[in-house]
C-alpha atoms as a PDB file:
ATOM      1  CA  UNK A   1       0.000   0.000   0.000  1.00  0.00           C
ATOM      2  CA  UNK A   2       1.184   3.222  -0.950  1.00  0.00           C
ATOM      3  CA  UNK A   3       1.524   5.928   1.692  1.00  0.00           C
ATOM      4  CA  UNK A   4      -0.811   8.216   0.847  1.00  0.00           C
ATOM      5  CA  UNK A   5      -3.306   5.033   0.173  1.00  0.00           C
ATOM      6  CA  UNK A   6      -2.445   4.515   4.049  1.00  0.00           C
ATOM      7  CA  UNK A   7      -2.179   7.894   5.323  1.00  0.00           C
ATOM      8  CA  UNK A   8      -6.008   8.316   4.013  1.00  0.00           C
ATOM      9  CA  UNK A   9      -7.316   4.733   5.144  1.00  0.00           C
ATOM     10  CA  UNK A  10      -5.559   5.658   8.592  1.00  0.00           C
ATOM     11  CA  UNK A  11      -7.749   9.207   8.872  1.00  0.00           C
ATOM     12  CA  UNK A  12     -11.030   7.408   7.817  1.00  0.00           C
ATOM     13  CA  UNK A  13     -10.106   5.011  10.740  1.00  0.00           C
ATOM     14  CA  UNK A  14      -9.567   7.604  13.718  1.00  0.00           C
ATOM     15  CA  UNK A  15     -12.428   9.363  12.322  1.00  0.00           C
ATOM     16  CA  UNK A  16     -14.751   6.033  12.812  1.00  0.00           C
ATOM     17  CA  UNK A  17     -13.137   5.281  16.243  1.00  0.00           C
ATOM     18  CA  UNK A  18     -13.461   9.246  17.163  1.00  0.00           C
ATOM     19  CA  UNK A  19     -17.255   9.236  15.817  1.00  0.00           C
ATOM     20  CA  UNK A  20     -18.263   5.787  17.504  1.00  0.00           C
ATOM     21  CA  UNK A  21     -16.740   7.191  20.537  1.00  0.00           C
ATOM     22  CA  UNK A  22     -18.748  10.389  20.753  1.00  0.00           C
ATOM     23  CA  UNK A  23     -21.901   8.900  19.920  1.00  0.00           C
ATOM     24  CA  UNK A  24     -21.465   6.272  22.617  1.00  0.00           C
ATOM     25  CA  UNK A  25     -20.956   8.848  24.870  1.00  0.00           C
ATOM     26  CA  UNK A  26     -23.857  10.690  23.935  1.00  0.00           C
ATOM     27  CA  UNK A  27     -26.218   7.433  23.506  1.00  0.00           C
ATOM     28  CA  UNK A  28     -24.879   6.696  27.798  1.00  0.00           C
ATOM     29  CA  UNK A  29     -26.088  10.538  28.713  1.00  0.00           C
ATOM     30  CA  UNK A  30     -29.141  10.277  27.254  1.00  0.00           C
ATOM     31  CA  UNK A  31     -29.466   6.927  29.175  1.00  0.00           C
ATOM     32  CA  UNK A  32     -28.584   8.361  32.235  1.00  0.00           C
ATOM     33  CA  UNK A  33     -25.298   6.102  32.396  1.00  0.00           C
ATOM     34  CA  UNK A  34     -21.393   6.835  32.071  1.00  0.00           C
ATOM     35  CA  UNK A  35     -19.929   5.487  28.683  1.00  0.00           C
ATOM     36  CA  UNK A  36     -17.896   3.117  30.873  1.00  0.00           C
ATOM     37  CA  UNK A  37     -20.720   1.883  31.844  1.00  0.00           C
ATOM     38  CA  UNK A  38     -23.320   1.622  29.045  1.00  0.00           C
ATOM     39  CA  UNK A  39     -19.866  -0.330  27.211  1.00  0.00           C
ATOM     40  CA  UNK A  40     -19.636  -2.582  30.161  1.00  0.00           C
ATOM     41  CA  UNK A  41     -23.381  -3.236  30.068  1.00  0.00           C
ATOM     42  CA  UNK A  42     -23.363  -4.408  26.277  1.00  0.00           C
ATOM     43  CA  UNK A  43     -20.436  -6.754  27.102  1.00  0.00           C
ATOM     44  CA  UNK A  44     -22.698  -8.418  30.143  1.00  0.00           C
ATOM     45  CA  UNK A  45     -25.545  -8.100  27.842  1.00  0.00           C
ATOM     46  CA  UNK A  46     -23.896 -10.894  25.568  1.00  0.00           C
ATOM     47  CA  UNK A  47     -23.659 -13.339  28.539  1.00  0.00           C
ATOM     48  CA  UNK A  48     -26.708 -15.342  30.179  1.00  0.00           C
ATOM     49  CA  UNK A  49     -24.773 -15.013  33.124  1.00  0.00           C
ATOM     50  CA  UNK A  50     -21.005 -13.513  34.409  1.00  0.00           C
ATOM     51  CA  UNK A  51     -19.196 -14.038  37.099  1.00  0.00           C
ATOM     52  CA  UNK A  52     -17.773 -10.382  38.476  1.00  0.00           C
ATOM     53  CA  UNK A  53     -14.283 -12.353  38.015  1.00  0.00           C
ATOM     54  CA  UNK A  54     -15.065 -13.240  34.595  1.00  0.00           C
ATOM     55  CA  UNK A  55     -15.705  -9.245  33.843  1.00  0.00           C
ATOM     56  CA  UNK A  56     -12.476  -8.404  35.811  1.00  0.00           C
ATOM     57  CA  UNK A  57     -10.735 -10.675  33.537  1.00  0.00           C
ATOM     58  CA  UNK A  58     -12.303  -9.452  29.858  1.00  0.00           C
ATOM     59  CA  UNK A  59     -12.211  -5.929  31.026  1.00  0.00           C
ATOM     60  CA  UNK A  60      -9.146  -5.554  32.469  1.00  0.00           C
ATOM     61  CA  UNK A  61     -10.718  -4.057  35.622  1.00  0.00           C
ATOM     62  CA  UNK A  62     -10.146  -4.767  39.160  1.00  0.00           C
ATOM     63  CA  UNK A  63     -12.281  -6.703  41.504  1.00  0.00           C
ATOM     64  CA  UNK A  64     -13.445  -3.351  43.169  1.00  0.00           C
ATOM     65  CA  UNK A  65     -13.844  -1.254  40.135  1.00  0.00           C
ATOM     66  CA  UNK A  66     -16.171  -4.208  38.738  1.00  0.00           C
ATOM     67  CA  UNK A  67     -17.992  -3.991  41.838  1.00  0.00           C
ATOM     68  CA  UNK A  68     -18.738  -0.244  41.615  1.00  0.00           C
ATOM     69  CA  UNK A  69     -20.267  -1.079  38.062  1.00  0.00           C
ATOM     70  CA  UNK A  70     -22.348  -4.155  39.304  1.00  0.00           C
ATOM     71  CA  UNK A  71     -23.662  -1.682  42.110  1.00  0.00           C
ATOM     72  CA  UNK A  72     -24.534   1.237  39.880  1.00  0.00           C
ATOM     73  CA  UNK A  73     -26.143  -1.272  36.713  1.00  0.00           C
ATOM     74  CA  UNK A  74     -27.850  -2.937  39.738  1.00  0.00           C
ATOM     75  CA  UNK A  75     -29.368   0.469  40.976  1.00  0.00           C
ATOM     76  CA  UNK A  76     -30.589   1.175  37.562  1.00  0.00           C
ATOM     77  CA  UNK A  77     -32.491  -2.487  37.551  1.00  0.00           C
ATOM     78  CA  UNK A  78     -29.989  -3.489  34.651  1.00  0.00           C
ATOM     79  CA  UNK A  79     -28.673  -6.061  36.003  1.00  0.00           C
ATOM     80  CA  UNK A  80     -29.012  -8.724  39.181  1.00  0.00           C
ATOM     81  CA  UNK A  81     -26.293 -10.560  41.394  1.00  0.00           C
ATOM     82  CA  UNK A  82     -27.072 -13.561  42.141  1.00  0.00           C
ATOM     83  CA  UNK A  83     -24.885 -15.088  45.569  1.00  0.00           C
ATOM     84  CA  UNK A  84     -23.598 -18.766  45.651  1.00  0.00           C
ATOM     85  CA  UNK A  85     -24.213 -20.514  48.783  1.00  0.00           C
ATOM     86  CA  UNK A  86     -21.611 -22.826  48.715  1.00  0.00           C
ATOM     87  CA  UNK A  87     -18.979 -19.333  48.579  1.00  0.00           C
ATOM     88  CA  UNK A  88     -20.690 -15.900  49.208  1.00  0.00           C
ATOM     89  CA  UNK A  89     -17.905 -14.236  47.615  1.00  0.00           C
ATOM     90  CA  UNK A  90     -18.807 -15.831  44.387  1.00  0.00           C
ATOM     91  CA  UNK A  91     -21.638 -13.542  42.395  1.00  0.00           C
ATOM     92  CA  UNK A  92     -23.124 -14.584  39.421  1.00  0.00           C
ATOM     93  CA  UNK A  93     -24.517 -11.605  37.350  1.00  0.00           C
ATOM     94  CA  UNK A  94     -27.672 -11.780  35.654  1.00  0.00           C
ATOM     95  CA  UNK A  95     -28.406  -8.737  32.934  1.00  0.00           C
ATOM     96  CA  UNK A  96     -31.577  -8.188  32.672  1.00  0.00           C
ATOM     97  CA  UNK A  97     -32.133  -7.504  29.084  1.00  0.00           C
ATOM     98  CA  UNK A  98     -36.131  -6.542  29.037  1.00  0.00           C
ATOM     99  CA  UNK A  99     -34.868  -3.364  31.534  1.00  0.00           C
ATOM    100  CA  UNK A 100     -31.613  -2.930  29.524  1.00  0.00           C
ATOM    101  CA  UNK A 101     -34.136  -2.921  25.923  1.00  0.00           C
ATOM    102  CA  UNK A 102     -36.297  -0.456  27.441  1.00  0.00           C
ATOM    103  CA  UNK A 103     -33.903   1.665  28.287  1.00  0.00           C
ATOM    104  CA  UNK A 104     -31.117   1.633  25.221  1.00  0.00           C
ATOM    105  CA  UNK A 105     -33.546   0.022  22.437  1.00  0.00           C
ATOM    106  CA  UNK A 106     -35.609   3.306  21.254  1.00  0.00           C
ATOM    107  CA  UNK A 107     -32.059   5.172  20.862  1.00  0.00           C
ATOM    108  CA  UNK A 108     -30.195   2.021  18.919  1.00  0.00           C
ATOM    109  CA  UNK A 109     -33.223   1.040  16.465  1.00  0.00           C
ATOM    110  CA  UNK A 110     -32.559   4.471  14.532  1.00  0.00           C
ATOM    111  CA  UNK A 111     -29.039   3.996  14.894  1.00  0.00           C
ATOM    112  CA  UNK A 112     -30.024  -0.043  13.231  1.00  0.00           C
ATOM    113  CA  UNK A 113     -31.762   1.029  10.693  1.00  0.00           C
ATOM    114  CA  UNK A 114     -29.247   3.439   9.203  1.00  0.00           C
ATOM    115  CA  UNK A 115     -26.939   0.676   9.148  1.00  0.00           C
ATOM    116  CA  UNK A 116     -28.611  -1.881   7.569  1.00  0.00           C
ATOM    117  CA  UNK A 117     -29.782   0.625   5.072  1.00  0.00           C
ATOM    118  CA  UNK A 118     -25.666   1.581   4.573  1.00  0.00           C
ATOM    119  CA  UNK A 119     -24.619  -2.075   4.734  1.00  0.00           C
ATOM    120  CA  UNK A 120     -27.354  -2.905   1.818  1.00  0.00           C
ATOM    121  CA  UNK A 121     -25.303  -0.634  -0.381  1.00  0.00           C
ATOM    122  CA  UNK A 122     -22.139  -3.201  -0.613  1.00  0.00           C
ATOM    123  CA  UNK A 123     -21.514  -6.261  -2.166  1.00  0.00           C
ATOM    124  CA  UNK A 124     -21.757  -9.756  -0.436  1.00  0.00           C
ATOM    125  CA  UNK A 125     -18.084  -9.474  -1.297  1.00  0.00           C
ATOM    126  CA  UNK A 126     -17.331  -6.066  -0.371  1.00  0.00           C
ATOM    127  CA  UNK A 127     -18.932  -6.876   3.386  1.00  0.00           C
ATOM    128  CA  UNK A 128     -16.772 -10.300   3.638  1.00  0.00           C
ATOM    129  CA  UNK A 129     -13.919  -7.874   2.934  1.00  0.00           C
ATOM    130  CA  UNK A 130     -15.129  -5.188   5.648  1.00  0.00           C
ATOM    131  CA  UNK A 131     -15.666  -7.821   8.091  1.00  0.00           C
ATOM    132  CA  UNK A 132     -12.362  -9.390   7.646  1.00  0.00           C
ATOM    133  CA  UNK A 133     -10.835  -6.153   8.257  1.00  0.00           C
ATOM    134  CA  UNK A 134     -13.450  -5.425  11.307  1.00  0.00           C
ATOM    135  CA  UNK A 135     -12.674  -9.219  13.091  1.00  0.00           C
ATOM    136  CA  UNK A 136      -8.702  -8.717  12.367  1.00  0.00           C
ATOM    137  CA  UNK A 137      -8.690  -4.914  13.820  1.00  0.00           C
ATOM    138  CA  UNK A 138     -10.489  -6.717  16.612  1.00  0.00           C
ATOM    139  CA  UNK A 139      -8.381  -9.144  17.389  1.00  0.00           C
ATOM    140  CA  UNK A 140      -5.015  -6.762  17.075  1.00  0.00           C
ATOM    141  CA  UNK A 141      -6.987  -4.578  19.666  1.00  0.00           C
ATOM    142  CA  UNK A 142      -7.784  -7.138  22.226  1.00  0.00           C
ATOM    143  CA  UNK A 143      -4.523  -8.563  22.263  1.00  0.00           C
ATOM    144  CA  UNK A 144      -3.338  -5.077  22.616  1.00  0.00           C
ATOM    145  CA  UNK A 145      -5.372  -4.526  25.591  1.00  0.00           C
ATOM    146  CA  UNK A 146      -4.454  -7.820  27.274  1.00  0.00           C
ATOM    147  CA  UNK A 147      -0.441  -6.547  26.681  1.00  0.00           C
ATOM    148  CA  UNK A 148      -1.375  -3.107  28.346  1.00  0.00           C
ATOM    149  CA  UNK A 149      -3.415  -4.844  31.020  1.00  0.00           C
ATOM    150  CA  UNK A 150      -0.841  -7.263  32.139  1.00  0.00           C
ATOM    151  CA  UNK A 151       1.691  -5.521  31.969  1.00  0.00           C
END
């Protein structure tokens, strides 16, 4: 690739990170929640259930900071701990995704429907190719993260 070709695909990139950014931010106001945690709720959100070690360990947070974001989704009804008997300091988390839809799905079915409507505008081929990039700039970031984080 030639370096302008890269100098331009690397602007349209921090553009799409700065712009998916800001309107995260904006979509957690409006919901009442910090961006941290409206992003932490849509990784619990993919889980039937979480352990707060499990989110410690895909988030790169510490025990306590995960427990300040169980206790505020918790206050908000998003979410529900569940203790084991056999080892109180074991708590399964439980999202509760009706609460969680009511809240975030009016603001991200506008947001769906512009995408769909933009992805309908590619090729079958050209979205293989933009989700190849989108699961390999994935992968380069998590294992980015997991450097930074254990380090």
């Amino acid at each position: 690739m030639n370096k302008d070709k890269l100098k331009q695909f690397r602007e349209a990139s921090r553009q799409y990170s700065d712009a998916s950014i800001f309107m995260h931010e904006a979509i957690a106001r409006k919901a009442g929640l910090s961006n941290a945690d409206h992003k932490y709720l849509g990784l619990i959100l993919q889980y039937d259930t979480i352990t707060a070690g499990e989110i410690a360990k895909l988030t790169g947070l510490t025990t306590g900071a995960v427990t300040g974001l169980i206790d505020r989704l918790e206050k908000k009804e998003l979410l529900k701990r569940q203790f084991i008997r056999e080892d109180r300091r074991k708590v399964i988390i439980i999202p509760d995704r009706e609460n969680s839809m009511k809240l975030l799905g009016p603001i991200f079915d506008e947001l769906q429907q512009k995408t769909i409507q933009l992805i309908s505008t590619f090729s079958e081929a050209e979205t293989d190719i933009i989700e190849r990039y989108f699961k390999g700039a994935t992968a380069i970031m998590k294992e980015t993260a997991d450097q930074l984080n254990n380090t």
